[in-house]
Protein backbone atom coordinates (compact mmCIF):
# COMPACT_ATOMS: atom_id res chain seq x y z
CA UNK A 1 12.93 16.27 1.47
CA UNK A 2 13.50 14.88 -1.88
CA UNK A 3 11.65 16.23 -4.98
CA UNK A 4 9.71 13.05 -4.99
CA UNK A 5 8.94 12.91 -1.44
CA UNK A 6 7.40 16.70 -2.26
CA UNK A 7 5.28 15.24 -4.92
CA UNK A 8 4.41 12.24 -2.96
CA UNK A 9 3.94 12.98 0.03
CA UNK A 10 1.63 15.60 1.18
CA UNK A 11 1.97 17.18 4.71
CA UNK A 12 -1.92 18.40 6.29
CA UNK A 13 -0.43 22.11 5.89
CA UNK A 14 0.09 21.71 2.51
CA UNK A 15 -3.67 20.04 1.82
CA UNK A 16 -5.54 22.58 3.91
CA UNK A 17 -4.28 25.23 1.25
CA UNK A 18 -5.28 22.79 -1.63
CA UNK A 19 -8.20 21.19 -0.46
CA UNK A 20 -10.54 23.89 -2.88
CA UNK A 21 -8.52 22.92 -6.18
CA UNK A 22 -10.76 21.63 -8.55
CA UNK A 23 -8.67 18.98 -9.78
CA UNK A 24 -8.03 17.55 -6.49
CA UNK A 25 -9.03 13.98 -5.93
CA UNK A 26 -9.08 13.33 -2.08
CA UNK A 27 -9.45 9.41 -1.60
CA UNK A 28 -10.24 7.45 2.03
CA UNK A 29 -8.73 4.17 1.55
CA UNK A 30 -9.56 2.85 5.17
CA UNK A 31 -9.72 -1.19 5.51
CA UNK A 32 -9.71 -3.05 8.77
CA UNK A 33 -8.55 -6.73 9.13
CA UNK A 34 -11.13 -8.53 11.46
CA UNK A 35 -9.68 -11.85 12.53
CA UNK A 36 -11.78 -15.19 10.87
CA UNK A 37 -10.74 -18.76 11.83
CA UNK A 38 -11.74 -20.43 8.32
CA UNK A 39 -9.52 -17.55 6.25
CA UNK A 40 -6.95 -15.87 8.66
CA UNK A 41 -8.92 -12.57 8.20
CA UNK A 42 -11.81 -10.83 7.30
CA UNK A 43 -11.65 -7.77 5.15
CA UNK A 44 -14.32 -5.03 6.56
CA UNK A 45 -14.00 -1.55 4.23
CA UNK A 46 -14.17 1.02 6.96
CA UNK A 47 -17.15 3.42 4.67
CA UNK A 48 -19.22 3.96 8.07
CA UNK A 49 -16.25 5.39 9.24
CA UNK A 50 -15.85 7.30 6.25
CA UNK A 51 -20.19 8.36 6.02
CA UNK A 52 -19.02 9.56 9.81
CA UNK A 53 -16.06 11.26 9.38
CA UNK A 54 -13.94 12.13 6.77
CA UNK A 55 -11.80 15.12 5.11
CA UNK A 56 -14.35 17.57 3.08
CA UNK A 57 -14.98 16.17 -0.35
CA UNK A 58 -13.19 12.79 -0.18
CA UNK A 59 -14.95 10.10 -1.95
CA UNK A 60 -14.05 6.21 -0.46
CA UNK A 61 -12.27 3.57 -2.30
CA UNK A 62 -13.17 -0.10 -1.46
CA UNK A 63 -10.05 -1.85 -2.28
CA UNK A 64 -11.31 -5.48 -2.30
CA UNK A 65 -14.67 -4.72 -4.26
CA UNK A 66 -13.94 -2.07 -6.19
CA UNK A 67 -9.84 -2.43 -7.24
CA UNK A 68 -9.14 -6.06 -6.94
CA UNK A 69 -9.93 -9.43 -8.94
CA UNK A 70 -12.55 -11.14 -6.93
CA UNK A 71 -11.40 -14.30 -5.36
CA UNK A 72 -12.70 -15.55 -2.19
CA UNK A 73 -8.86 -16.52 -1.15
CA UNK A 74 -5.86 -14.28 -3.20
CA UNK A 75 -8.56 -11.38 -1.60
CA UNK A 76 -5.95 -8.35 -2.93
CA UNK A 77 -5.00 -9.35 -6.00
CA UNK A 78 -4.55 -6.27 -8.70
CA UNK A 79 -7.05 -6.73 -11.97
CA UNK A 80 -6.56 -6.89 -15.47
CA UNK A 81 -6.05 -3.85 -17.25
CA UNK A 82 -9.56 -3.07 -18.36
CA UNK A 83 -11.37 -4.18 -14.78
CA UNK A 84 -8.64 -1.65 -13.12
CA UNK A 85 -9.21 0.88 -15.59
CA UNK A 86 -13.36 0.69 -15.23
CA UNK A 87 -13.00 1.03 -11.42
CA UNK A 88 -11.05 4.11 -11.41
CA UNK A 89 -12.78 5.60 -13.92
CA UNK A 90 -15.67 5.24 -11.39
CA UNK A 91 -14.19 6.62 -8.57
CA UNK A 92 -13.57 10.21 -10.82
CA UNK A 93 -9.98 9.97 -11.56
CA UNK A 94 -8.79 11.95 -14.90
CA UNK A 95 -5.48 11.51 -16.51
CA UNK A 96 -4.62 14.90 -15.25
CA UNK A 97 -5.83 14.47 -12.26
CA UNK A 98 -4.30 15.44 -8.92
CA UNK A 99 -4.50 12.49 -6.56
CA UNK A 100 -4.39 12.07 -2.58
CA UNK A 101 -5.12 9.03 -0.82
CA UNK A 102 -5.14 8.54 3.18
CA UNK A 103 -6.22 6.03 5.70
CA UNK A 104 -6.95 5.40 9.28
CA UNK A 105 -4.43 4.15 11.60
CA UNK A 106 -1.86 3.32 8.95
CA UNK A 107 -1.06 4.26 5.66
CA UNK A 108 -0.71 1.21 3.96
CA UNK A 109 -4.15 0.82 2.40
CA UNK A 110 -3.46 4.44 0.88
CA UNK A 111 0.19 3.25 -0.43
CA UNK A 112 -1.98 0.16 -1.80
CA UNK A 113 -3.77 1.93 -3.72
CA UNK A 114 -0.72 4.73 -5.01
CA UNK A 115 1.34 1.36 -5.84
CA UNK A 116 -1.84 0.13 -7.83
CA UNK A 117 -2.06 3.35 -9.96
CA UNK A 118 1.68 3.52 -10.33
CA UNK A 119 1.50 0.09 -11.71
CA UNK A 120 -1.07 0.96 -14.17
CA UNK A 121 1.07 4.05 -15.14
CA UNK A 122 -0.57 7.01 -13.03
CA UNK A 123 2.26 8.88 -11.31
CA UNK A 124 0.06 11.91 -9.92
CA UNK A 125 -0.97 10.41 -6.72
CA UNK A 126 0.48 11.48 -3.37
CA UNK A 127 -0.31 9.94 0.19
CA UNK A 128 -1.42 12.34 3.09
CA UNK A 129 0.92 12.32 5.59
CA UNK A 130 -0.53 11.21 9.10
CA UNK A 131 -3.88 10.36 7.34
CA UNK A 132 -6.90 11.58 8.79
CA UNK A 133 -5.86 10.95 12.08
CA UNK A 134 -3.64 13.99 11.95
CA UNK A 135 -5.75 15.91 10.36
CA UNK A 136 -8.16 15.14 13.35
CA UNK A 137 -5.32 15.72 15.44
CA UNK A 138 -4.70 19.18 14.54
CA UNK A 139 -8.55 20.70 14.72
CA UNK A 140 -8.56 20.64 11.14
CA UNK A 141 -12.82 20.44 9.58
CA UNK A 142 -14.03 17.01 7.92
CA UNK A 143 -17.42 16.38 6.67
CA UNK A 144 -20.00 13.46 7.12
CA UNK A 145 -22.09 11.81 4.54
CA UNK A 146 -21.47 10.31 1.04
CA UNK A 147 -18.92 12.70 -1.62
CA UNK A 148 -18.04 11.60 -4.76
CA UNK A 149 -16.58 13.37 -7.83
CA UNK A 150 -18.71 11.94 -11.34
CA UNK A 151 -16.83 9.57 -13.42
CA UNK A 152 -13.03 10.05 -15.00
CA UNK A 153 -11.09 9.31 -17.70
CA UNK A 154 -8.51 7.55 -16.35
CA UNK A 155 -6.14 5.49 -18.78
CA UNK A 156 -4.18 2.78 -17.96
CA UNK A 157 -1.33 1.49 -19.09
CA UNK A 158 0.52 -1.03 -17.35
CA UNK A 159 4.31 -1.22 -16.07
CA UNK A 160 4.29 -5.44 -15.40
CA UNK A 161 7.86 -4.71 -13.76
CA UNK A 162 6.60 -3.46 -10.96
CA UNK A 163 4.41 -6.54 -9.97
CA UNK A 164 6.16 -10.15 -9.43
CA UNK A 165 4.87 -13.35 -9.33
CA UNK A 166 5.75 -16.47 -6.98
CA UNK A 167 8.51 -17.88 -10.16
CA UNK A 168 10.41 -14.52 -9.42
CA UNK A 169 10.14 -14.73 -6.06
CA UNK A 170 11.43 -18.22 -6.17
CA UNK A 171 13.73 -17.05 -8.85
CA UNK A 172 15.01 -14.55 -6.24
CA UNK A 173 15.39 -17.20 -3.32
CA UNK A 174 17.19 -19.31 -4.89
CA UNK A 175 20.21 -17.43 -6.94
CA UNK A 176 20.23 -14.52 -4.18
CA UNK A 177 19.88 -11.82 -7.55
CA UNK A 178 17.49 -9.84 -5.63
CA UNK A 179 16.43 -8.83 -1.82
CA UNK A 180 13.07 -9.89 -0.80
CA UNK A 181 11.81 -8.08 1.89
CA UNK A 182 8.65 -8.79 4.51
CA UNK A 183 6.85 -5.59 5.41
CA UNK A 184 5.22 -7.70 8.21
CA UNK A 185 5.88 -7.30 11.93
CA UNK A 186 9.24 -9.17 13.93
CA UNK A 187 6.57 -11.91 15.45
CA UNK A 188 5.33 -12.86 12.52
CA UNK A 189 8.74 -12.67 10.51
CA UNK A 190 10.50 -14.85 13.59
CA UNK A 191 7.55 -17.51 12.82
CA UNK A 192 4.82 -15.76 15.90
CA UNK A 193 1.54 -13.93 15.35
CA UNK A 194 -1.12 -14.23 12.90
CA UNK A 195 0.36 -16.98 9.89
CA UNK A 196 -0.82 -17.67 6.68
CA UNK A 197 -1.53 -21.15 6.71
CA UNK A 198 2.44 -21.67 7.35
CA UNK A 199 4.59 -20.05 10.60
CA UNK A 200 7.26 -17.33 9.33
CA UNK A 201 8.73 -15.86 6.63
CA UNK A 202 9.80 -16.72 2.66
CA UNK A 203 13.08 -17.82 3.21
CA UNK A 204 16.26 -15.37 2.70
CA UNK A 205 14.01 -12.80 3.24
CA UNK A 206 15.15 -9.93 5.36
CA UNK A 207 12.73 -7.74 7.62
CA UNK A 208 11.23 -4.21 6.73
CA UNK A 209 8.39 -3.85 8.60
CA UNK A 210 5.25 -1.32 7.60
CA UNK A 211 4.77 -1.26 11.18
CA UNK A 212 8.05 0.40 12.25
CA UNK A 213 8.12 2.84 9.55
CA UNK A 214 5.64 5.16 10.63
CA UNK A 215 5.91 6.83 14.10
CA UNK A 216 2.81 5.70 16.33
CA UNK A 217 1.81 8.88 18.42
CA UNK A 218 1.56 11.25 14.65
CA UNK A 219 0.64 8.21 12.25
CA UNK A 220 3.15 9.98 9.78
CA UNK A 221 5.91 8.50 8.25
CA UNK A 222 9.39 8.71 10.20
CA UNK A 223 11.95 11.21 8.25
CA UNK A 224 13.55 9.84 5.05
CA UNK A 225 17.08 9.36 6.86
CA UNK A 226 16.07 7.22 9.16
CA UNK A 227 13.98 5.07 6.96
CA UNK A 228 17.03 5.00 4.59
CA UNK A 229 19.00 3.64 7.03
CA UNK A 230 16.34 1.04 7.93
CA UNK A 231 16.09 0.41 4.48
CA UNK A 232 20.01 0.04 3.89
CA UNK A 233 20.53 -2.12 7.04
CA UNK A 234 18.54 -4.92 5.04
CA UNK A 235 20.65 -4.57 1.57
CA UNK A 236 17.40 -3.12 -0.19
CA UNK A 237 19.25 0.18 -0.97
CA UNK A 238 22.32 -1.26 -2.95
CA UNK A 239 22.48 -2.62 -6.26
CA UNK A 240 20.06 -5.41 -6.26
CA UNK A 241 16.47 -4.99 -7.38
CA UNK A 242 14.09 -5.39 -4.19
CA UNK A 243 10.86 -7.78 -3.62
CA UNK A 244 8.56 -6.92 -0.85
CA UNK A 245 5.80 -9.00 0.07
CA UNK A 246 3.27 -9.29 2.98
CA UNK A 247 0.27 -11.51 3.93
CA UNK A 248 -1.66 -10.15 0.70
CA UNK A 249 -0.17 -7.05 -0.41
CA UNK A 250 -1.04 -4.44 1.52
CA UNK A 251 1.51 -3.66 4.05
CA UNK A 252 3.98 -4.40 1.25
CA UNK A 253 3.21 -1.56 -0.60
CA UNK A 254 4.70 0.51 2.34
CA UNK A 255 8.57 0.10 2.36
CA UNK A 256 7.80 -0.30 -1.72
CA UNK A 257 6.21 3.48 -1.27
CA UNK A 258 9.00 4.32 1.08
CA UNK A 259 12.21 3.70 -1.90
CA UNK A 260 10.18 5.08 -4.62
CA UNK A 261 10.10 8.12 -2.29
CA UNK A 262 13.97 7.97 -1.64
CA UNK A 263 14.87 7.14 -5.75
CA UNK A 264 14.65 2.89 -5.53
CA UNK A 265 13.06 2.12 -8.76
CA UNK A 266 14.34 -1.02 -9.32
CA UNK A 267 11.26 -2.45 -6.81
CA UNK A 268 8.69 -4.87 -7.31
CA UNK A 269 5.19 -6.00 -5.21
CA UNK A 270 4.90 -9.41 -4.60
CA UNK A 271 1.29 -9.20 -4.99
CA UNK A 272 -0.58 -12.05 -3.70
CA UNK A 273 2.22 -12.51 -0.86
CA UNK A 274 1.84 -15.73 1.80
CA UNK A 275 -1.73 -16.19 0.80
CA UNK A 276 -0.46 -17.35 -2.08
CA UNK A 277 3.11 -18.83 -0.98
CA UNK A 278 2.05 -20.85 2.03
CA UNK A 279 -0.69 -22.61 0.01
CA UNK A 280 2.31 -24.58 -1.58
CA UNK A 281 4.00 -26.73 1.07
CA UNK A 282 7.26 -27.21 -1.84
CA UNK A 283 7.61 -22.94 -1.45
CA UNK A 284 10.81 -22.94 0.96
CA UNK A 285 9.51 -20.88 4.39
CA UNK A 286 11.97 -20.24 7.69
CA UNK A 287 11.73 -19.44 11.19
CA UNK A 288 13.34 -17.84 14.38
């Protein structure tokens, strides 16, 4: 394991002997995509889930209300500096605080939320390995109800590399300076599956699916060797800076969680992904 995958990556063993220290900030991230015919999806935070079940003292973070800009279309999209820093304030986060974020079923609303705070300078937030699901898995205790830890003093400070926009992204396409990678699934990159108003994938783009990075019976991530190899059978672990994008950011911020943990800095989140790129019929997309 690498020092950062240590500090960023917490295994169930090592939160059941933390889970009493006081500057803990245990975070359920849980989302669920419910399919809508007018705008591809409909985002449902999963908090009765959470009231029901979740690991003792974790508060709940609603991404889209409580972490993004609203918009009833670009549904993901990260907030100015002050709106961000409000929010997380909210939620109990210090500057010195110890952070650990899990979800249901996938991790990738947890990594949303780590690449969030890393953008906005916070480097003391880890995922939980497995999620909850493991947790459950193993017999370990979780609580019902409402927690909540009483308001932080969280400071941000924004790193604007770490977030591009559709010029870079074209930018990238078109002189070949940087990878771009899709974190969504090999139907939807071939041009299959659930679209975003336009079949496929941003064109040049190569395929590193959220999906296929975590192992399906233990929800936790697959070892760091393999997923370096995955990673380097795409180009993304080379010289060139990486782009990953998604359908809105979210499973994006997996393989971007997955090279910070392996020593990729050079990586930025495409944040408002096809939502945003398939809108603009000019914005060059591929199939098969």
């Amino acid at each position: 394991m690498t020092d950062r995958a240590a500090r960023w990556l917490m295994s169930t063993d090592a939160l059941a002997d933390r889970i009493d220290d006081p500057d803990l900030r245990i975070f359920d991230c849980s989302t669920r995509l419910a399919p809508d015919p007018k705008h591809t999806y409909r985002v449902v935070a999963c908090r009765d889930e959470w009231q029901h079940a979740h690991i003792p003292g974790a508060g709940f973070i609603d991404i889209q209300a409580q972490l993004s800009k609203p918009d009833p279309v670009l549904r993901f999209t990260l907030p100015d500096r002050a709106a961000f820093q409000d929010g997380v304030r909210a939620l109990g986060i210090n500057n010195d605080s110890h952070v650990l974020l899990y979800s249901r079923h996938h991790p990738m609303w947890a990594t949303r939320v780590w690449w969030m705070l890393r953008a906005f300078g916070f480097d003391n937030a880890a995922i939980l390995d497995g999620g909850i699901d493991k947790w459950e898995a193993e017999g370990r205790p979780v609580s019902s109800g409402d927690d909540s830890y009483p308001a932080g003093n969280f400071t941000a400070n924004p790193r604007p590399e770490l977030i591009a926009d559709r010029h870079q992204v074209l930018g990238a396409v078109t002189t070949g300076q940087a990878v771009i990678l899709n974190a969504l699934s090999r139907e939807q990159h071939a041009g299959g599956g659930t679209h975003y108003g336009r079949a496929g994938r941003i064109a040049g783009s190569e395929l590193s699916s959220a999906r296929e990075m975590i192992d399906p019976k233990t929800r936790a991530f697959r070892p760091l060797p393999e997923l370096r190899a995955m990673l380097a059978d795409t180009g993304a672990m080379g010289d060139k800076p990486v782009i990953t994008y998604c359908g809105g950011g979210i499973a994006a911020t997996t393989p971007a969680f997955v090279m910070a943990l392996l020593g990729k800095d050079d990586v930025a989140l495409y944040d408002n992904s096809l939502s945003e790129w398939c809108s603009d019929p000019a914005l060059p997309m591929e199939t098969g």
